[in-house]
PDB file of N, CA and C in Angstrom:
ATOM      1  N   UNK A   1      67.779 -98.793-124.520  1.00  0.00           N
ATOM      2  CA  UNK A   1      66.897 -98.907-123.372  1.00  0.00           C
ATOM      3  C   UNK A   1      66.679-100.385-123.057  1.00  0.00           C
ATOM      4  N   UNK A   2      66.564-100.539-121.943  1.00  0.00           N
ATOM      5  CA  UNK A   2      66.213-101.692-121.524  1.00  0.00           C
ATOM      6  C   UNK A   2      64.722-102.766-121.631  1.00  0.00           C
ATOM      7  N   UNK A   3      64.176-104.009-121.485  1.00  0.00           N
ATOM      8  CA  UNK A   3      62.820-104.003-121.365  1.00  0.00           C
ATOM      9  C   UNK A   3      61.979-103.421-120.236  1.00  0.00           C
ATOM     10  N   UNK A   4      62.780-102.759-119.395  1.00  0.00           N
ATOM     11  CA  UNK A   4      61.764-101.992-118.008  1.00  0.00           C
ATOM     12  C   UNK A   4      62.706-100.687-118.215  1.00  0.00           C
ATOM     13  N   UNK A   5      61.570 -99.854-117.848  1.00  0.00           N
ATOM     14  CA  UNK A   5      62.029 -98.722-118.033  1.00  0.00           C
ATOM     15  C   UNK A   5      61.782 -97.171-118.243  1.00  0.00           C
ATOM     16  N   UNK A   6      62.215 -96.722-118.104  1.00  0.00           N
ATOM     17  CA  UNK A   6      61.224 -95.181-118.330  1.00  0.00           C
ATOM     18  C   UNK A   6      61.579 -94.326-119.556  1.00  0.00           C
ATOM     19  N   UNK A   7      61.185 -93.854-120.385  1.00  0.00           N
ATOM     20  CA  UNK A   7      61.386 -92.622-120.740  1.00  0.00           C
ATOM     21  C   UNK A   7      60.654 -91.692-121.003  1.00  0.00           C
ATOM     22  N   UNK A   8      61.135 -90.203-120.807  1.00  0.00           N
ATOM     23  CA  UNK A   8      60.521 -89.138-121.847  1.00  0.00           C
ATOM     24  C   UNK A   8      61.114 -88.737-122.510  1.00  0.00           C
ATOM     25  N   UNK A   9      60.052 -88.501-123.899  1.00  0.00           N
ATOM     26  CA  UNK A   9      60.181 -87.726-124.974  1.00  0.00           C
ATOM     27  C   UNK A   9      59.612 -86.092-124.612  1.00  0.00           C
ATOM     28  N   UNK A  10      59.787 -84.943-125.738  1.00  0.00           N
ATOM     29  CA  UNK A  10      59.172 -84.263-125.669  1.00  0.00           C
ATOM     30  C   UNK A  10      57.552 -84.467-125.831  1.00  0.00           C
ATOM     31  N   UNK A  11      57.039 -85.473-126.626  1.00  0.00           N
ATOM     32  CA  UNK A  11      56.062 -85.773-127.358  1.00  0.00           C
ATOM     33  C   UNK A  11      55.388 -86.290-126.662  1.00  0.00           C
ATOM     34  N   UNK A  12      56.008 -87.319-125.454  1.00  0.00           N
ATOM     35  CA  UNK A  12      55.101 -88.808-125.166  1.00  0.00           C
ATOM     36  C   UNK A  12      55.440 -88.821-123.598  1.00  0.00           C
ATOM     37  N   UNK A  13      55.344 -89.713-122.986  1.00  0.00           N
ATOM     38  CA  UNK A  13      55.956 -90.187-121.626  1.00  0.00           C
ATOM     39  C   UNK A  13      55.655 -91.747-122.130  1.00  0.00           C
ATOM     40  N   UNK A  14      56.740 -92.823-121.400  1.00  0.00           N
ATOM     41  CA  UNK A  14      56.606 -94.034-121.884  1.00  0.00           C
ATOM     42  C   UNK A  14      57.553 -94.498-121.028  1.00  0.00           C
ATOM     43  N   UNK A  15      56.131 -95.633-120.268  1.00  0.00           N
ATOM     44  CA  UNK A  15      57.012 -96.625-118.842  1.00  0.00           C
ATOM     45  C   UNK A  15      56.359 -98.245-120.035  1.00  0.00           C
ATOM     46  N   UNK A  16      58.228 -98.651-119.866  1.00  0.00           N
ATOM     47  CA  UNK A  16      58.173 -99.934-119.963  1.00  0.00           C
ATOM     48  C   UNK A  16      58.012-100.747-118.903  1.00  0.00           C
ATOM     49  N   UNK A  17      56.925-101.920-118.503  1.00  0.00           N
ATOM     50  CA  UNK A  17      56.771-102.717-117.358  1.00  0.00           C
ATOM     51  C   UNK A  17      57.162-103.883-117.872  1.00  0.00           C
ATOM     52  N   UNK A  18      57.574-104.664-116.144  1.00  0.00           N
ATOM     53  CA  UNK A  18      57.515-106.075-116.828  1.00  0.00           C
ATOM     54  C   UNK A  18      56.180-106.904-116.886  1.00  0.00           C
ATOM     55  N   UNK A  19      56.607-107.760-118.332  1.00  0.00           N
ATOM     56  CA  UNK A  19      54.787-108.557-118.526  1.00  0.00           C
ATOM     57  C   UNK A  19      54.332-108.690-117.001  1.00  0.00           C
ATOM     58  N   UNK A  20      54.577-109.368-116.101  1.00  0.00           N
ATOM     59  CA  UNK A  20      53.724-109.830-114.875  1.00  0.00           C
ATOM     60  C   UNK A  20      53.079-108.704-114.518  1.00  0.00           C
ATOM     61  N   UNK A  21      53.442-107.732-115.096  1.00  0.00           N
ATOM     62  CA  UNK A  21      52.616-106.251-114.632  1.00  0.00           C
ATOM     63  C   UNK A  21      51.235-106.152-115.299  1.00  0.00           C
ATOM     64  N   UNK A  22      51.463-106.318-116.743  1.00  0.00           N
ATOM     65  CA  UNK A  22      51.054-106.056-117.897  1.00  0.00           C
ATOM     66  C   UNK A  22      49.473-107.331-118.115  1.00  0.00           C
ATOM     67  N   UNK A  23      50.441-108.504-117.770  1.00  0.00           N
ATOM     68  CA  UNK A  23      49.266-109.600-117.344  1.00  0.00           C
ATOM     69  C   UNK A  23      49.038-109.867-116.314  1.00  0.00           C
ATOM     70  N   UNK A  24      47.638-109.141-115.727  1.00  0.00           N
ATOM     71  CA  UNK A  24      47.349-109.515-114.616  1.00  0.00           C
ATOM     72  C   UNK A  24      45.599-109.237-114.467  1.00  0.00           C
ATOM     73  N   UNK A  25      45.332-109.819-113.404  1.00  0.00           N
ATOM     74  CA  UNK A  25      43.673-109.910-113.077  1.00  0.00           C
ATOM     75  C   UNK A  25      43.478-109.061-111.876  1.00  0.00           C
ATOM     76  N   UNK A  26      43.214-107.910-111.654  1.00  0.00           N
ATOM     77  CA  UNK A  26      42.555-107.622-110.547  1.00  0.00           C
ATOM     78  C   UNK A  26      41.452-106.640-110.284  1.00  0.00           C
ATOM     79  N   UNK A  27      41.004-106.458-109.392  1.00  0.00           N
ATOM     80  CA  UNK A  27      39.725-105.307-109.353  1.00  0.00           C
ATOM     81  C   UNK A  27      40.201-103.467-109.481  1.00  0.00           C
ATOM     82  N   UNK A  28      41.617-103.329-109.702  1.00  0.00           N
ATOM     83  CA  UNK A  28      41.322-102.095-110.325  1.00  0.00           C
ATOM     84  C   UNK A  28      40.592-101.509-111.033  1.00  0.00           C
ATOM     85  N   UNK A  29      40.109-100.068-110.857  1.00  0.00           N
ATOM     86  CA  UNK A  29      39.361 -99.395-111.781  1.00  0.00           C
ATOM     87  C   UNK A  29      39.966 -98.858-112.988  1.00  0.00           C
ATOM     88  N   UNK A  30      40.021 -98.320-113.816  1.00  0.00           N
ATOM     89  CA  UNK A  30      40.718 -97.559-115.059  1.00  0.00           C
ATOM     90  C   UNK A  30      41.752 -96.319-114.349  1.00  0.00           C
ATOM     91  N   UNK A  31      40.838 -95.563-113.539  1.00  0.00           N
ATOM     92  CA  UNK A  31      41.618 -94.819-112.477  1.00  0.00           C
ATOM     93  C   UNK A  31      42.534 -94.811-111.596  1.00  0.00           C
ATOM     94  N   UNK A  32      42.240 -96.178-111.207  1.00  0.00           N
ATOM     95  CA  UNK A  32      43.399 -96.816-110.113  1.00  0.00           C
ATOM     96  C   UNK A  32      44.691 -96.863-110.955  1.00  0.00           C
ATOM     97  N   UNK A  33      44.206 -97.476-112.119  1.00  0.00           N
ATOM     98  CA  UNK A  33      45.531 -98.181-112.800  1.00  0.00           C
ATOM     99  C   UNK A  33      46.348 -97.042-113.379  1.00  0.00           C
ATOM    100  N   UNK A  34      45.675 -96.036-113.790  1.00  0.00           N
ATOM    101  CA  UNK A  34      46.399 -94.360-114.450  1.00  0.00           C
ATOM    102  C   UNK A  34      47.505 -94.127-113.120  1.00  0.00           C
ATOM    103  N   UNK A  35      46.613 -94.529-112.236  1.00  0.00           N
ATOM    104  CA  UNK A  35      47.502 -93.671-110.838  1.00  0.00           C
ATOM    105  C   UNK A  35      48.713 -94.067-110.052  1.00  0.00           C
ATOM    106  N   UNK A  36      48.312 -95.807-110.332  1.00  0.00           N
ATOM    107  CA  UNK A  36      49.532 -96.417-110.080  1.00  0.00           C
ATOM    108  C   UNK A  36      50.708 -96.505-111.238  1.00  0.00           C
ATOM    109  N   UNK A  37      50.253 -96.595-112.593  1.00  0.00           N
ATOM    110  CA  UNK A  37      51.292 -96.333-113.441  1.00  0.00           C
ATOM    111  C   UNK A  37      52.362 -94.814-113.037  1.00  0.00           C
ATOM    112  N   UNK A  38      51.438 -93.693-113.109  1.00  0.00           N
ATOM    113  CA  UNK A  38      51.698 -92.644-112.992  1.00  0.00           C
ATOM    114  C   UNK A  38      52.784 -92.488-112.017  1.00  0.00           C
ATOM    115  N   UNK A  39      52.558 -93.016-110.611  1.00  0.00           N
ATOM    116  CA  UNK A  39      53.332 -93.108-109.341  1.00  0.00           C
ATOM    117  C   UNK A  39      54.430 -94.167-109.706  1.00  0.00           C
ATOM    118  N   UNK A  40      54.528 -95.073-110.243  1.00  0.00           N
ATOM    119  CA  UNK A  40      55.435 -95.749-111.124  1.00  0.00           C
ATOM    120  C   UNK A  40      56.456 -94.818-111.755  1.00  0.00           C
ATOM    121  N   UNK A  41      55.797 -94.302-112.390  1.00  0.00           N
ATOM    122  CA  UNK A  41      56.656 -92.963-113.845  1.00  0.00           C
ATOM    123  C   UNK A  41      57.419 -92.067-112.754  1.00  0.00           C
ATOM    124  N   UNK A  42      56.865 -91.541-111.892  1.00  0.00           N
ATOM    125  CA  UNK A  42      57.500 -90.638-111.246  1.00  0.00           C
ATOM    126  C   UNK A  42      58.796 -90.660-110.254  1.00  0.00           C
ATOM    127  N   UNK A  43      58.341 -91.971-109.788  1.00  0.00           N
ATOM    128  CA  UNK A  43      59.111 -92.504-108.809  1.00  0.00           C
ATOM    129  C   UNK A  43      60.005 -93.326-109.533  1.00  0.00           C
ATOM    130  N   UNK A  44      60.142 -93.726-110.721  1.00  0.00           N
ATOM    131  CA  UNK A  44      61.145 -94.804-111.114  1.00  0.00           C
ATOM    132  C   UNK A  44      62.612 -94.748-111.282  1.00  0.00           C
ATOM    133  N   UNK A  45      62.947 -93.241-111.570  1.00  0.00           N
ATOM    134  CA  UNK A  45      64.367 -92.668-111.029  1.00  0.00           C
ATOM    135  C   UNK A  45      64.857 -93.419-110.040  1.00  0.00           C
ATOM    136  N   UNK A  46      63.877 -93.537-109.362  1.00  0.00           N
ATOM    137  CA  UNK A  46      64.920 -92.951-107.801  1.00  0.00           C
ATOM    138  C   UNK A  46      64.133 -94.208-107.206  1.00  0.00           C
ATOM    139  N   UNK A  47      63.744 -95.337-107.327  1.00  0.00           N
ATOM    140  CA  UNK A  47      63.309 -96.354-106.698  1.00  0.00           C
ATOM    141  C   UNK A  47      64.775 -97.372-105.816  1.00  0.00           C
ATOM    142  N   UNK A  48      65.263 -97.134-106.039  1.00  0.00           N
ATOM    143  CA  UNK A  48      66.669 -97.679-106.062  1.00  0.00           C
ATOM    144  C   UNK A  48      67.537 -97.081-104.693  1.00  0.00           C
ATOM    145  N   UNK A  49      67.175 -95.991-104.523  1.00  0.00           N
ATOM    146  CA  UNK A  49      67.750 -95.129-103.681  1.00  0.00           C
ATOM    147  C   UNK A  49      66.781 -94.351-102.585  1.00  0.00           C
ATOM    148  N   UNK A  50      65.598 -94.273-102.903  1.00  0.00           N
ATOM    149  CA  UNK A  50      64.591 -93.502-101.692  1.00  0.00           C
ATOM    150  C   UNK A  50      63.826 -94.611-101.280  1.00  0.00           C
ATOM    151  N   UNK A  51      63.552 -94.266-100.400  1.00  0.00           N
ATOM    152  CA  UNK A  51      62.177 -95.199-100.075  1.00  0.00           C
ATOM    153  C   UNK A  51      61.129 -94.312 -99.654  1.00  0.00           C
ATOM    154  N   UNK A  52      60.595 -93.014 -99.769  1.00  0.00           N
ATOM    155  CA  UNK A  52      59.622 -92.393-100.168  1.00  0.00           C
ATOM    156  C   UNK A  52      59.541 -91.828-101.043  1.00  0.00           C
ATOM    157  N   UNK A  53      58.010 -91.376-101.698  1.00  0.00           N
ATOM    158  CA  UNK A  53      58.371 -90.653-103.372  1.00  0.00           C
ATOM    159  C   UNK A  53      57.121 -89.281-102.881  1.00  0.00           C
ATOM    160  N   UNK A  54      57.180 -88.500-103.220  1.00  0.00           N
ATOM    161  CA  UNK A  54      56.222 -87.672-103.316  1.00  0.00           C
ATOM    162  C   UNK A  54      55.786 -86.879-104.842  1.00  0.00           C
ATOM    163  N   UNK A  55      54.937 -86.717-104.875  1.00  0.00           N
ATOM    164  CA  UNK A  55      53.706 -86.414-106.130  1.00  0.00           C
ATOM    165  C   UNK A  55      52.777 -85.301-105.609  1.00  0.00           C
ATOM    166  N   UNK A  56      52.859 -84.100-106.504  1.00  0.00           N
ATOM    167  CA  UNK A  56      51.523 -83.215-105.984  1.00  0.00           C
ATOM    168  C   UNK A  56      50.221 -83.864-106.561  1.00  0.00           C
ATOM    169  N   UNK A  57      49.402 -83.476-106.042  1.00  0.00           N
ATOM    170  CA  UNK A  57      48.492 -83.474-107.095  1.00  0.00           C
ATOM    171  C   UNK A  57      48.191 -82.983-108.442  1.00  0.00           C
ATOM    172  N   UNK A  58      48.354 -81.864-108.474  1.00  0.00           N
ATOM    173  CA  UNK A  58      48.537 -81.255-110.139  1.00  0.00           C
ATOM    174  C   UNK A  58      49.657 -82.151-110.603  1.00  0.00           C
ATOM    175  N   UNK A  59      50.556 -82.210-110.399  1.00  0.00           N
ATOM    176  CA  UNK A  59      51.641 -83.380-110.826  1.00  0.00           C
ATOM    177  C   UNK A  59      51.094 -85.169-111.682  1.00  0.00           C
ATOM    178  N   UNK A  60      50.203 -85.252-110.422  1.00  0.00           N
ATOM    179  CA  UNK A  60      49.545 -86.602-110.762  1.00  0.00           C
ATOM    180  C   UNK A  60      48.479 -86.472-111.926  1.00  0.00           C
ATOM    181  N   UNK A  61      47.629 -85.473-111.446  1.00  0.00           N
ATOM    182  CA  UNK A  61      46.537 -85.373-112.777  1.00  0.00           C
ATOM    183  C   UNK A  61      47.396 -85.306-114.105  1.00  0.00           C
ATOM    184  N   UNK A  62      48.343 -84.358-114.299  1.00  0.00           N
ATOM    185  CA  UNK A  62      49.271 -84.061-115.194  1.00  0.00           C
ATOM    186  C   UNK A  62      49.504 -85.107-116.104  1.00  0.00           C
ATOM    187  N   UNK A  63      50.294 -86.664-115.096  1.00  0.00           N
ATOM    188  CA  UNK A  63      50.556 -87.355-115.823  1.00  0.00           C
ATOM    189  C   UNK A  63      49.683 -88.262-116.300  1.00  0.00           C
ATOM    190  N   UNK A  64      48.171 -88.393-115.223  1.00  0.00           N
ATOM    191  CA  UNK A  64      47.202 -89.257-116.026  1.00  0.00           C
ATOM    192  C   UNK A  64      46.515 -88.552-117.259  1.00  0.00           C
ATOM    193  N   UNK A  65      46.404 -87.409-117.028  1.00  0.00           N
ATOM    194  CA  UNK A  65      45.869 -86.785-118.518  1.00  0.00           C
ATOM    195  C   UNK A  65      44.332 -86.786-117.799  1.00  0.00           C
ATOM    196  N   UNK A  66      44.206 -85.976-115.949  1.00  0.00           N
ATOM    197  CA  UNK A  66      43.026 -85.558-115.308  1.00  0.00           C
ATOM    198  C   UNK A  66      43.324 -84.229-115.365  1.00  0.00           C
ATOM    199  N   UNK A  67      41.729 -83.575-116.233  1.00  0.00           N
ATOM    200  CA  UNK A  67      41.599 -82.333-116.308  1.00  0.00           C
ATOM    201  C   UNK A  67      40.538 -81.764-115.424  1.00  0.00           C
ATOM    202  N   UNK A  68      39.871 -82.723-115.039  1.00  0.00           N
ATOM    203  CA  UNK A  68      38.575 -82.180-113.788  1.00  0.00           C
ATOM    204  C   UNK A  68      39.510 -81.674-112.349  1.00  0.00           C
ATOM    205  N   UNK A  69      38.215 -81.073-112.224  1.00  0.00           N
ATOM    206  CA  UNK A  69      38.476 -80.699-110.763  1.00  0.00           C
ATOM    207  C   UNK A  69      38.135 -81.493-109.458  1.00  0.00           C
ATOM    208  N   UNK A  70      37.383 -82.980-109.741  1.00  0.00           N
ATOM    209  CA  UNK A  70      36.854 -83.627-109.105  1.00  0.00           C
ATOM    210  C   UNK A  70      37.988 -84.124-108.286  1.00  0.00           C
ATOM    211  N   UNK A  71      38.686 -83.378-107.203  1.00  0.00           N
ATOM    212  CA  UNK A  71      39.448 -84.768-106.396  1.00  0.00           C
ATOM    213  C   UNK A  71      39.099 -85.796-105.744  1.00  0.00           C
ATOM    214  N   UNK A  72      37.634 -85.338-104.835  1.00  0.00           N
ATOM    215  CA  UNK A  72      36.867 -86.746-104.445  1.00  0.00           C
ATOM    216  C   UNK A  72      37.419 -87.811-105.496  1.00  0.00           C
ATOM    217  N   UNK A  73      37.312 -87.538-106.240  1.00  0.00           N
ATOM    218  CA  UNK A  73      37.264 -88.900-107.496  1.00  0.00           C
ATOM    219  C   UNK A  73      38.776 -89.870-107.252  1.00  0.00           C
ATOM    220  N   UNK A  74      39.752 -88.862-107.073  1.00  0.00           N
ATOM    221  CA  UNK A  74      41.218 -89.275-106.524  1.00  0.00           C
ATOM    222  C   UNK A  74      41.341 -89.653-105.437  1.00  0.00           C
ATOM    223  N   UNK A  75      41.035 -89.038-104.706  1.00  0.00           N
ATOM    224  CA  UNK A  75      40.852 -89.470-103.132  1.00  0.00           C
ATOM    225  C   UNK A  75      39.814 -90.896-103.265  1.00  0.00           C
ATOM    226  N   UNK A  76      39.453 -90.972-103.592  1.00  0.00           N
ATOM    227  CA  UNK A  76      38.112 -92.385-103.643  1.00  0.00           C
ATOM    228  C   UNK A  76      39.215 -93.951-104.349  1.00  0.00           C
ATOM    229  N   UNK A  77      39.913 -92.937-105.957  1.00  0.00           N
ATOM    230  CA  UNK A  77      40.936 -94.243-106.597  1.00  0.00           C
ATOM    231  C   UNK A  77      42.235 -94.519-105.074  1.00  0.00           C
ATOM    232  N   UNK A  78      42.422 -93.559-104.256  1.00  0.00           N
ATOM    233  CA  UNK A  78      43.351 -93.778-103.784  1.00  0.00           C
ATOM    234  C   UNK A  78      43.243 -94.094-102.092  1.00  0.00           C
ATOM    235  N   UNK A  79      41.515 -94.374-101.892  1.00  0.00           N
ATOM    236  CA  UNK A  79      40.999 -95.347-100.832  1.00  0.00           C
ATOM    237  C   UNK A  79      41.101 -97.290-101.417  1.00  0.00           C
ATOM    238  N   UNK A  80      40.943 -97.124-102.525  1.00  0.00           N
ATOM    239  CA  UNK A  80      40.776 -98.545-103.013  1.00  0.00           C
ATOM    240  C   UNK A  80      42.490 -99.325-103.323  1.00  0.00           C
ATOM    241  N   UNK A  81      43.249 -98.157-103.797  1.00  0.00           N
ATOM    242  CA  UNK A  81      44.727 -98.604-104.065  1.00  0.00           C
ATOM    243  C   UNK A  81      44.834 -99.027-102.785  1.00  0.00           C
ATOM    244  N   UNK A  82      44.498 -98.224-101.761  1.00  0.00           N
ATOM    245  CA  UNK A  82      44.944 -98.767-100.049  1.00  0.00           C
ATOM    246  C   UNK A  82      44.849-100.311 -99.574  1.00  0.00           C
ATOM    247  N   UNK A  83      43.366 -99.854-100.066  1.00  0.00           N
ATOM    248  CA  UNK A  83      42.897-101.531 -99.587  1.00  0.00           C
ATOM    249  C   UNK A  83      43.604-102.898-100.646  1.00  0.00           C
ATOM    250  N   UNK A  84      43.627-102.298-101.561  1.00  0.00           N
ATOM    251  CA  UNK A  84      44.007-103.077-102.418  1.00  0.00           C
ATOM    252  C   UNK A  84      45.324-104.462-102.314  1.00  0.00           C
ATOM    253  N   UNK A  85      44.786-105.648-102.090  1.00  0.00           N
ATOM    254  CA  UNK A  85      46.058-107.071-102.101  1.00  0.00           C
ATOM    255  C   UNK A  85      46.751-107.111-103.400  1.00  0.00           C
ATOM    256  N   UNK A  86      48.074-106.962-103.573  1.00  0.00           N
ATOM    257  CA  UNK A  86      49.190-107.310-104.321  1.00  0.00           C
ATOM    258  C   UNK A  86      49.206-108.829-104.535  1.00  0.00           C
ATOM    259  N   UNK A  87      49.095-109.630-105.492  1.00  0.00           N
ATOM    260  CA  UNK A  87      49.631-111.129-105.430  1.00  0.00           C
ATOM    261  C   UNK A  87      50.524-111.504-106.544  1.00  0.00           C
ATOM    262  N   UNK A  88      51.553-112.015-106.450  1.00  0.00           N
ATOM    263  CA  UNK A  88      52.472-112.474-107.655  1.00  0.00           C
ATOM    264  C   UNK A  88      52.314-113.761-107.627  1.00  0.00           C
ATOM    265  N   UNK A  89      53.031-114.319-108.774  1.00  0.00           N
ATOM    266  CA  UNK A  89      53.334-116.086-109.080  1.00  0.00           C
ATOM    267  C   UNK A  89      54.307-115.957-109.870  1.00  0.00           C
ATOM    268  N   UNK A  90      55.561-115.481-109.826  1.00  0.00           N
ATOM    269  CA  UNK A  90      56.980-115.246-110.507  1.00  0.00           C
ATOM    270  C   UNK A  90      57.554-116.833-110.860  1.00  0.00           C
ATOM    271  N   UNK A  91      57.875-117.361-112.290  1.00  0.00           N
ATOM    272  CA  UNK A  91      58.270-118.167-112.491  1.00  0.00           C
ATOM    273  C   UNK A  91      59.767-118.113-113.202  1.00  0.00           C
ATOM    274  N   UNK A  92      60.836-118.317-112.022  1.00  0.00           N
ATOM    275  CA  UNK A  92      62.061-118.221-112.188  1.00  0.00           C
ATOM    276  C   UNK A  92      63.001-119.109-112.757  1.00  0.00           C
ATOM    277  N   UNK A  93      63.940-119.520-113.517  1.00  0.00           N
ATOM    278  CA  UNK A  93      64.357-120.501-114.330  1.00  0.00           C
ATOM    279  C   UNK A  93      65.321-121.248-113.244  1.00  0.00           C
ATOM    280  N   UNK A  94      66.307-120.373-112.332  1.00  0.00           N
ATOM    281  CA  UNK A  94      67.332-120.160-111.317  1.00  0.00           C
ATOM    282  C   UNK A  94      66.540-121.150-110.197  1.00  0.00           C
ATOM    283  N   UNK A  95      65.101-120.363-109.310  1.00  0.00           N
ATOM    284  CA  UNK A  95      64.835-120.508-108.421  1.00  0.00           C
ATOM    285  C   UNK A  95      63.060-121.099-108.516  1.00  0.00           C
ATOM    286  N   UNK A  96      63.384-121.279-109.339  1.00  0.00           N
ATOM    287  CA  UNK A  96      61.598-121.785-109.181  1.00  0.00           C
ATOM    288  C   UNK A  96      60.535-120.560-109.046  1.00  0.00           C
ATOM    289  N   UNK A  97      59.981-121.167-108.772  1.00  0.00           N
ATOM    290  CA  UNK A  97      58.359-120.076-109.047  1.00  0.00           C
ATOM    291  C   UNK A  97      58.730-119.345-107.278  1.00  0.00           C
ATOM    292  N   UNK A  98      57.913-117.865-107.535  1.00  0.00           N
ATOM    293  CA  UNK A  98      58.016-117.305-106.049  1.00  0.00           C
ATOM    294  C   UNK A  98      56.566-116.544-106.459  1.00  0.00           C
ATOM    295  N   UNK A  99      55.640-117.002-105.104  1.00  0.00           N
ATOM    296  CA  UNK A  99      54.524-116.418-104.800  1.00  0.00           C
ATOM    297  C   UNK A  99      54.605-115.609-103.960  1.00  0.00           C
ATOM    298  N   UNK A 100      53.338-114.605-103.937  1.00  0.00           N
ATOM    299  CA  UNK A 100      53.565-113.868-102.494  1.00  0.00           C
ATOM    300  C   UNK A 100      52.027-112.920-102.798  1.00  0.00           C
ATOM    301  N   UNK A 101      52.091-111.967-101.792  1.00  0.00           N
ATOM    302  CA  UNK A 101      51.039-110.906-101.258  1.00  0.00           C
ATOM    303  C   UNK A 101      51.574-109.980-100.287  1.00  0.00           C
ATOM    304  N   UNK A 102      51.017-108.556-100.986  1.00  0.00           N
ATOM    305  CA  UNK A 102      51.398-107.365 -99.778  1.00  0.00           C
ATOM    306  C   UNK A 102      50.264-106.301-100.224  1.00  0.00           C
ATOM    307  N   UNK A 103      50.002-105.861 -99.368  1.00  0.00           N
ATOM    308  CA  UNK A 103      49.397-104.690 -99.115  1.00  0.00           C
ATOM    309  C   UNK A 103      50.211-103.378-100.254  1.00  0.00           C
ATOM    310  N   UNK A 104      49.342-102.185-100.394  1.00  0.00           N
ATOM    311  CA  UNK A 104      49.776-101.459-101.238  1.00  0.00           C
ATOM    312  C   UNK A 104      50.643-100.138-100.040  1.00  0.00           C
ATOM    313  N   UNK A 105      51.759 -99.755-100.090  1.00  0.00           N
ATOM    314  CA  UNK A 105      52.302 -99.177 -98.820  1.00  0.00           C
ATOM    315  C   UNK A 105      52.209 -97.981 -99.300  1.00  0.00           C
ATOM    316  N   UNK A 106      50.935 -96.881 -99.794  1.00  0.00           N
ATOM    317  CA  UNK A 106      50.479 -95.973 -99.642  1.00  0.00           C
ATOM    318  C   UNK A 106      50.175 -94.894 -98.425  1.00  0.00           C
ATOM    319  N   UNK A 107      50.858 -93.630 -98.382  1.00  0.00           N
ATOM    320  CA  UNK A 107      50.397 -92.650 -97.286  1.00  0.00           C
ATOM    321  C   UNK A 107      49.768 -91.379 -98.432  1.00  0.00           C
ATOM    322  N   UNK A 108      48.875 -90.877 -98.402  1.00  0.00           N
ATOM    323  CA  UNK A 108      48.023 -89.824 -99.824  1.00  0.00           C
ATOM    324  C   UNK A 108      47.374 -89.043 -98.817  1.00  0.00           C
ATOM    325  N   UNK A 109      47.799 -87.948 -98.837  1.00  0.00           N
ATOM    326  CA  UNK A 109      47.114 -86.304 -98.640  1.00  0.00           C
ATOM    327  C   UNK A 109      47.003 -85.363 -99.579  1.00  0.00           C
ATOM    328  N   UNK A 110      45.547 -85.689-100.435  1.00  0.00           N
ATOM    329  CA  UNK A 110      44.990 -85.009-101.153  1.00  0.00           C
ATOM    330  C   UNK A 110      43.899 -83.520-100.552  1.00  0.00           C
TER     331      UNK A 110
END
């Protein structure tokens, strides 16, 4: 396996990120971050080749390990992913450092 990456076991599910993922500062909640990993896991097949991914909901709770019935609660993590600014500071050996910012390109019908 590679250092990025996905796998499943029978046992586990296990997404390798890269550190800039791993170290970072932002106002996510604990929830946010289950959900974006999660949408990560699901979509990482096929990132390469689609440019939309779809996720049920039972799907999503599934992989965060949500057993409530509260979707408000999802719908609420997945008003804030919306709003939410992306910022990098990538320090490249080749090309020098690359900064940037984007919006999170979320469409969610819960």
């Amino acid at each position: 396996m590679t250092d990025v990456g996905c796998q499943t076991e029978a046992s586990r599910r296990e997404l390798k990120k890269h550190a800039a993922t791993i170290h970072c500062s932002n106002t996510l909640t604990l929830l946010q971050r289950k959900i974006t990993n999660a949408l990560l896991y699901h979509a990482y097949q096929e990132l390469l080749t689609k440019e939309e991914h779809e996720i049920t909901v039972k799907q999503l709770c599934r992989l965060i390990n949500y057993h409530g019935n509260n979707h408000a609660a999802i719908r609420e993590a997945f008003k804030g992913l919306i709003s939410t600014i992306i910022e990098w500071n990538i320090i490249n050996d080749e090309t020098g450092a690359e900064t940037g910012q984007r919006a999170l390109s979320l469409r969610v019908s819960v």
